[in-house]
Protein backbone atom coordinates (compact mmCIF):
# COMPACT_ATOMS: atom_id res chain seq x y z
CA UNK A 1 102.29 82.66 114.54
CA UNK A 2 99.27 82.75 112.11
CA UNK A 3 97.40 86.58 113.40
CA UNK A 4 95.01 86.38 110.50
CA UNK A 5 91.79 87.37 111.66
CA UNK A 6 92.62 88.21 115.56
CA UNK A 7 92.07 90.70 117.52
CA UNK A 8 95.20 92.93 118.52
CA UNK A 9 96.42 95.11 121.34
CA UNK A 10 99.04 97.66 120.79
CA UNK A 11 100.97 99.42 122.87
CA UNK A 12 103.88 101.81 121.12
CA UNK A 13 106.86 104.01 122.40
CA UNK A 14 107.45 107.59 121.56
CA UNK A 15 111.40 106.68 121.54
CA UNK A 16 111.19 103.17 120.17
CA UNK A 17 108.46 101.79 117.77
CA UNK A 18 105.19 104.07 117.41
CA UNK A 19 101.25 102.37 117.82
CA UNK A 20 100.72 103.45 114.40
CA UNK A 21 103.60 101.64 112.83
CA UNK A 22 102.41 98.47 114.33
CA UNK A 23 99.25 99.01 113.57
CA UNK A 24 100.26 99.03 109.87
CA UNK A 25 102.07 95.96 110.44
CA UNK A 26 99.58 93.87 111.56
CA UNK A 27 96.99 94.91 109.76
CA UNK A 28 99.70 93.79 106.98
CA UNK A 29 99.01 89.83 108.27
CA UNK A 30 95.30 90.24 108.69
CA UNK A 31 95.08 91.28 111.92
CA UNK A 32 92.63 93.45 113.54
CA UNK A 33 93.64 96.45 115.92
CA UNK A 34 91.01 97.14 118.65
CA UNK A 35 93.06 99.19 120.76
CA UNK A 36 96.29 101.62 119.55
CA UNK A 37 98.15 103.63 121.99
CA UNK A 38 101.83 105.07 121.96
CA UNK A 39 103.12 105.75 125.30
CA UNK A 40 106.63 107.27 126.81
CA UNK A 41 108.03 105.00 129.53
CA UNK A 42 110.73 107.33 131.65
């Protein structure tokens, strides 16, 4: 899947895989983030 130059939603977990460490990821393949967020689902 080619993300370069889309625009990304992110949603994280506080127990699994943080917003910001996604973020970095996709801004890694040229994505862009509009929206980052890290949430706990209980």
């Amino acid at each position: 899947m080619d993300l370069k130059g889309k625009q990304v939603i992110i949603v994280g977990e506080r127990d699994g895989v943080p917003g910001p460490a996604i973020e970095e990821c996709v801004k890694s393949v040229g994505a862009v983030p509009v929206m980052v967020q890290t949430q706990c689902f209980v």
